[in-house]
Protein backbone atom coordinates (compact mmCIF):
# COMPACT_ATOMS: atom_id res chain seq x y z
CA UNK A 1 121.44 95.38 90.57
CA UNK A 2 117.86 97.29 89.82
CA UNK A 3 117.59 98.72 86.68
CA UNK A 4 114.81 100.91 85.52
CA UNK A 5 112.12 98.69 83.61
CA UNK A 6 112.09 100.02 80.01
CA UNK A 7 115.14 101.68 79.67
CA UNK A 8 117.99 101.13 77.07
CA UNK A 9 120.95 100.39 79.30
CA UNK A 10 123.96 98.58 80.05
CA UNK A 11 125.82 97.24 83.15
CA UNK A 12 129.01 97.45 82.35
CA UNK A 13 130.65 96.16 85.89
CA UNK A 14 131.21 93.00 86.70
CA UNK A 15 131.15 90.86 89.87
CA UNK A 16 130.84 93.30 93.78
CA UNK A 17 132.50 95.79 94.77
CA UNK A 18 132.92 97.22 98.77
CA UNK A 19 134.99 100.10 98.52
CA UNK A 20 132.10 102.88 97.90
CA UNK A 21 131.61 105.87 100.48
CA UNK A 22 128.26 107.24 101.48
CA UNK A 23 126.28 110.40 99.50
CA UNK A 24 125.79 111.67 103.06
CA UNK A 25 129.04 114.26 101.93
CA UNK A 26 127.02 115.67 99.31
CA UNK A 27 123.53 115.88 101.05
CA UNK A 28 125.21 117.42 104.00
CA UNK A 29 126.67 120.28 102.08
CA UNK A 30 123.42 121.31 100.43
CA UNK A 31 123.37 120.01 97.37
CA UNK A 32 120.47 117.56 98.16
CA UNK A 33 118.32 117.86 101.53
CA UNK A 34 118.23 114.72 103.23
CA UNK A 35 115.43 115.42 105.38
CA UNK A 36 114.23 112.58 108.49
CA UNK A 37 112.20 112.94 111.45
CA UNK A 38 114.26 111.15 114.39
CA UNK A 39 110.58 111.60 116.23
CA UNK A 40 109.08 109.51 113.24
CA UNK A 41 111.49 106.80 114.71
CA UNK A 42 110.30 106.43 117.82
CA UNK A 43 107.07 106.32 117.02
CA UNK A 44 107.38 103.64 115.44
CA UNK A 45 107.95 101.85 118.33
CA UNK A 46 104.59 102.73 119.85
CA UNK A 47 102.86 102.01 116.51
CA UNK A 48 104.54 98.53 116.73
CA UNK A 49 104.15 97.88 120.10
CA UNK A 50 100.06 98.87 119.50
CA UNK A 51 99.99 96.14 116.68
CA UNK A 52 101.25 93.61 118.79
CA UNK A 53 98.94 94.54 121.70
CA UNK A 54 95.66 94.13 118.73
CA UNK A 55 97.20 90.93 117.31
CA UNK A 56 97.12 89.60 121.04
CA UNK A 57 93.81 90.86 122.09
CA UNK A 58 92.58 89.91 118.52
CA UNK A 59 94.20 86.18 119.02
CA UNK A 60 93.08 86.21 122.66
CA UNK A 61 88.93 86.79 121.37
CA UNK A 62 89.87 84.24 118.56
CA UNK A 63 91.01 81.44 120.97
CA UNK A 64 88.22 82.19 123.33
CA UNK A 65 84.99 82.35 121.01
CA UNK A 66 86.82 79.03 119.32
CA UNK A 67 86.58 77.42 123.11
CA UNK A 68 83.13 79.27 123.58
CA UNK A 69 84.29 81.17 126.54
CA UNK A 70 81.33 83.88 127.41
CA UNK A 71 84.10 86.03 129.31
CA UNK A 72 84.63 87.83 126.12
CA UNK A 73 81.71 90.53 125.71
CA UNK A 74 81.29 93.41 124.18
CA UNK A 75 83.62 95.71 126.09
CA UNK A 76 86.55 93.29 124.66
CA UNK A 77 85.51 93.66 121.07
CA UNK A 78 84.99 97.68 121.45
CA UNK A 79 87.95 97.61 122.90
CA UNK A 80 89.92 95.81 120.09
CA UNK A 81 88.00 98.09 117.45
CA UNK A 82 89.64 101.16 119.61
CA UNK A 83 93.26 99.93 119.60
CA UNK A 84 92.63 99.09 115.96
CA UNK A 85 91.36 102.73 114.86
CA UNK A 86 93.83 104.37 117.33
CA UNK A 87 96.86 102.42 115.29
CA UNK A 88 95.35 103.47 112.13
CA UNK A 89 94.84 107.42 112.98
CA UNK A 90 98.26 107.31 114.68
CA UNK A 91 99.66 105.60 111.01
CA UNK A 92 98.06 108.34 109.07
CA UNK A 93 99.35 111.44 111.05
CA UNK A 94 102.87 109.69 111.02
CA UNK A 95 102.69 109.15 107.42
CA UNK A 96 101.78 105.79 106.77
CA UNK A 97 99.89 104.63 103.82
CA UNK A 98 98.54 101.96 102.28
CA UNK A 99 101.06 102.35 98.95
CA UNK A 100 104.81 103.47 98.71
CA UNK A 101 103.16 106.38 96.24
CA UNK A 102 101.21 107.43 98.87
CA UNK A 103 103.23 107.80 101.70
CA UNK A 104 106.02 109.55 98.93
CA UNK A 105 103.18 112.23 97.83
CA UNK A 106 102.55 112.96 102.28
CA UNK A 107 106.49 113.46 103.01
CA UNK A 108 106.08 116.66 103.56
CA UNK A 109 109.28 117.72 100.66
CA UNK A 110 106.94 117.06 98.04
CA UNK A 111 104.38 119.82 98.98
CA UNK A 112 100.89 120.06 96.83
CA UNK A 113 99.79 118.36 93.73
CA UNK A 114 103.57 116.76 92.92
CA UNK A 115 104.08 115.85 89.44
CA UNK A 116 105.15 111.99 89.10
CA UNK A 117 108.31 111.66 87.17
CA UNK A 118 109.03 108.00 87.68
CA UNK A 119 110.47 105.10 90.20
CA UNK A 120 112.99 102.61 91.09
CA UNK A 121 111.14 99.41 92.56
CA UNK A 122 113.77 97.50 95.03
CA UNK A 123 112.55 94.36 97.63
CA UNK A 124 112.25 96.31 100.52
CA UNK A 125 110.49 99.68 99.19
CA UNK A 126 110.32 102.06 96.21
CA UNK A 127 112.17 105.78 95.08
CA UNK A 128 110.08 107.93 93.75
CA UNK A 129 111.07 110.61 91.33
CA UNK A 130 109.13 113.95 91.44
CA UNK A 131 108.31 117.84 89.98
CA UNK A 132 107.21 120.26 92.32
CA UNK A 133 106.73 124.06 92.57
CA UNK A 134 109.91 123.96 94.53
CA UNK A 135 112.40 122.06 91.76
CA UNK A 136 113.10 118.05 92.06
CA UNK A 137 112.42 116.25 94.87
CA UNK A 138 113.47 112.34 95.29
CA UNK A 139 111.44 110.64 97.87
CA UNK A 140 112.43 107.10 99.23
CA UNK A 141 109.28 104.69 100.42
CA UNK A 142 109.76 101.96 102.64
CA UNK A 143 107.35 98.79 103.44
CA UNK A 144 106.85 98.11 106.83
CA UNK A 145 104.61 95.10 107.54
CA UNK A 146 101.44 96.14 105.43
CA UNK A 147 101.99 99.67 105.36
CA UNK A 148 104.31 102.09 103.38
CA UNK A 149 106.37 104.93 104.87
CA UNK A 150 108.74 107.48 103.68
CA UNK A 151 111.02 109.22 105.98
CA UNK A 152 113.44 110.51 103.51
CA UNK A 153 113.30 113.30 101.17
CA UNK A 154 115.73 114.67 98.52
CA UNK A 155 115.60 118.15 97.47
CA UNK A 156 117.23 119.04 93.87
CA UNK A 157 118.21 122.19 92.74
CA UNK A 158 116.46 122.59 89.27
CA UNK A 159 118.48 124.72 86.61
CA UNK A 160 118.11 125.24 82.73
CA UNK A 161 121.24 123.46 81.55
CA UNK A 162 121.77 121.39 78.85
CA UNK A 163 121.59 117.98 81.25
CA UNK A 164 119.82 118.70 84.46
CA UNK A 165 119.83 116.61 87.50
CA UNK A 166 116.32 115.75 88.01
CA UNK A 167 116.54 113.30 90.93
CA UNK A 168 119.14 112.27 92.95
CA UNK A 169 118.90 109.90 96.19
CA UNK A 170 120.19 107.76 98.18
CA UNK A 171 120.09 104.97 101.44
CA UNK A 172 122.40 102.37 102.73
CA UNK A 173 120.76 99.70 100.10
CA UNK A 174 120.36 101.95 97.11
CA UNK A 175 121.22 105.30 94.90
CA UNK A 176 119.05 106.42 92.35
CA UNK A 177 120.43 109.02 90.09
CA UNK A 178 118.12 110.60 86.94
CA UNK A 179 118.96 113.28 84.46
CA UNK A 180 116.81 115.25 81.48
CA UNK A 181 118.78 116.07 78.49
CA UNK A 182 118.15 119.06 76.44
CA UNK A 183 121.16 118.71 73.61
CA UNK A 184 120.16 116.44 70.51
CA UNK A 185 123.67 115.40 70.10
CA UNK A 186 123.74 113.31 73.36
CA UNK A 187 123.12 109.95 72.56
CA UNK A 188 124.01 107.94 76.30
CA UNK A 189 125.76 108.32 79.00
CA UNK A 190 127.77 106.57 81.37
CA UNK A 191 128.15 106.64 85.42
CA UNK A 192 129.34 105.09 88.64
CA UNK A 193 133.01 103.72 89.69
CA UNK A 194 134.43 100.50 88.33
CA UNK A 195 132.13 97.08 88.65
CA UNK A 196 129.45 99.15 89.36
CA UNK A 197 129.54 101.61 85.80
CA UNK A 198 126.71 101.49 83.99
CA UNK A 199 125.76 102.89 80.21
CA UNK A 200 122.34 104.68 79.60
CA UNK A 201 120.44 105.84 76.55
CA UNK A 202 118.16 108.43 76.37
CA UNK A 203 114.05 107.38 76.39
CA UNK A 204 111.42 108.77 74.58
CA UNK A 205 111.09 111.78 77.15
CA UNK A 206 114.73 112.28 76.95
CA UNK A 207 115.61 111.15 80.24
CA UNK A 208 117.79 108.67 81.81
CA UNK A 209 117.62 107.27 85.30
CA UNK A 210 120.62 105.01 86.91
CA UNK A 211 119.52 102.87 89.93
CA UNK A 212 121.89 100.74 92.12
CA UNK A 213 121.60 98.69 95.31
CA UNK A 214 124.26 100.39 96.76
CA UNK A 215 125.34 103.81 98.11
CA UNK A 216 127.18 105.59 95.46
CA UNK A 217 128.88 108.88 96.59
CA UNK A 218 128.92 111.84 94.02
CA UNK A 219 132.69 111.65 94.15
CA UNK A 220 132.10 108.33 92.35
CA UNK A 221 129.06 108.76 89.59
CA UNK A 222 132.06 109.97 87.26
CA UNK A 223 129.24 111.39 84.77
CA UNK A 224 130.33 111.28 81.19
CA UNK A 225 128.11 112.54 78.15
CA UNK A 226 128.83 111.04 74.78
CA UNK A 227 127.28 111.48 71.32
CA UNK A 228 126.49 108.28 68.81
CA UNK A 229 129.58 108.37 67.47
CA UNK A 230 131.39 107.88 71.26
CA UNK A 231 132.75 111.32 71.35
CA UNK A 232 132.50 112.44 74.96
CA UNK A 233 130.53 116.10 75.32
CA UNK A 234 130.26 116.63 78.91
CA UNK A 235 131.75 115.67 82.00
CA UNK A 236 129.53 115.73 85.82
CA UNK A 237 132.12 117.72 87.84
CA UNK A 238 132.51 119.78 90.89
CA UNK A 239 133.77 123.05 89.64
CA UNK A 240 135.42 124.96 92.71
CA UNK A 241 136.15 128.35 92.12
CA UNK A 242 137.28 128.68 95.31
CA UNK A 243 139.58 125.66 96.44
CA UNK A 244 138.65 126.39 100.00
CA UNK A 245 135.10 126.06 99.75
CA UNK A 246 133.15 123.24 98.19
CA UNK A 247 129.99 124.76 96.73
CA UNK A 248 127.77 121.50 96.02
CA UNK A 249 125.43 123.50 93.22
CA UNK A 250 128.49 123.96 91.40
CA UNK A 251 128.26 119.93 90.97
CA UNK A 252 126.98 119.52 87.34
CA UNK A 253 127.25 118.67 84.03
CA UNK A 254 130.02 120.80 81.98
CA UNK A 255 130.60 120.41 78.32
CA UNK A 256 134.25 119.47 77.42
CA UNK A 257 136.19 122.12 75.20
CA UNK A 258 137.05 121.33 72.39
């Protein structure tokens, strides 16, 4: 389990669970835009397949000047220096950079001058938690060999209420889930299904953000607001007006009557 560094929290699960469904419900319906480039796929096959190629020319004029062949001249090494650039233009255009923050701020969700929010640091990549023009945006980084990449973009639907989902995203090895809280009386609040609930207090900026190594559906965050005192004062819903259609920006934070 990844929890955000700094924040006053609580796993309350124990031991692993299996039984959790995928997000991809939610982000189908509209609620968050899971955005990827099936193109962005295959290039990376040609990217990879052009490393290899300069790792065996490169290891080809290592073994040779070691063995002082003169075979290799200079059309070898300009040739090498071409394969090298052409992997690194190639890497740019597709959106690889030299840090998971910079390949998050070129996926192409996050549009101009995005305002960093904050991030969930797992082994094989970072989520990165965003402001834009355009409302929320979660944006998932990946590390491949010495290069970052993000291929996946979340779009949030930005609103006024009194706890507003701020970032929301998801893979097959994580789920990060943050929130901004406007009402003073919230003191933490708890989320996610059985082993894998976890208890949150609010930071200085009056935020919270849950992280897990797992794919959480939002049929199983089971969002509950409390005050110091452990009264509950909201409850993260799906409020269907219409029991025939699911409308996914009607998933959100409701205070409980009294």
């Amino acid at each position: 389990m990844y929890l955000h560094k700094g924040d006053r929290s609580t796993f309350l699960g124990k031991g692993q669970s299996t039984t959790l469904f995928s997000l991809g419900a939610s982000t189908a319906m509209g609620y968050s835009s899971r955005v990827q480039f099936e193109g962005v796929v295959n290039a990376r096959r040609y990217v990879k397949l052009f490393i290899r190629q300069g790792e065996f020319l490169g290891h080809k004029y290592g073994k040779a000047k070691q063995e002082g062949d003169g075979n290799i001249n200079k059309h070898t090494i300009l040739k090498i220096t071409f394969i090298l650039l052409f992997i690194m233009v190639v890497s740019y255009i597709l959106g690889y950079r030299l840090t998971g923050l910079q390949a998050a701020k070129a996926h192409f969700s996050v549009g101009k001058d995005p305002k960093y929010i904050d991030e969930v640091k797992y082994d094989w990549g970072t989520v990165y938690l965003f402001d834009t023009d355009e409302g929320p945006r979660t944006v998932i980084s990946e590390r491949y060999i010495f290069m970052w990449v993000a291929r996946t973009g979340f779009h949030m639907m930005g609103n006024s209420d009194q706890i507003s989902v701020i970032g929301w995203g998801n893979n097959e090895n994580c789920t990060v889930y943050a929130v901004k809280i406007l009402d003073d009386k919230v003191s933490y609040i708890e989320m996610g299904k059985g082993e894998y609930r976890i208890r949150k207090y609010k930071d200085e900026n009056n935020q919270m953000l849950f992280s897990w190594d797992i794919q959480v559906p939002w049929q199983d965050l089971n969002g509950i607001a409390y005050n110091s005192d452990g009264k509950e004062l909201y409850l993260y819903k799906l409020r269907q007006e219409n029991p025939n259609t699911i409308r996914m920006d009607q998933l959100k934070w409701y205070p409980i009557e009294e």
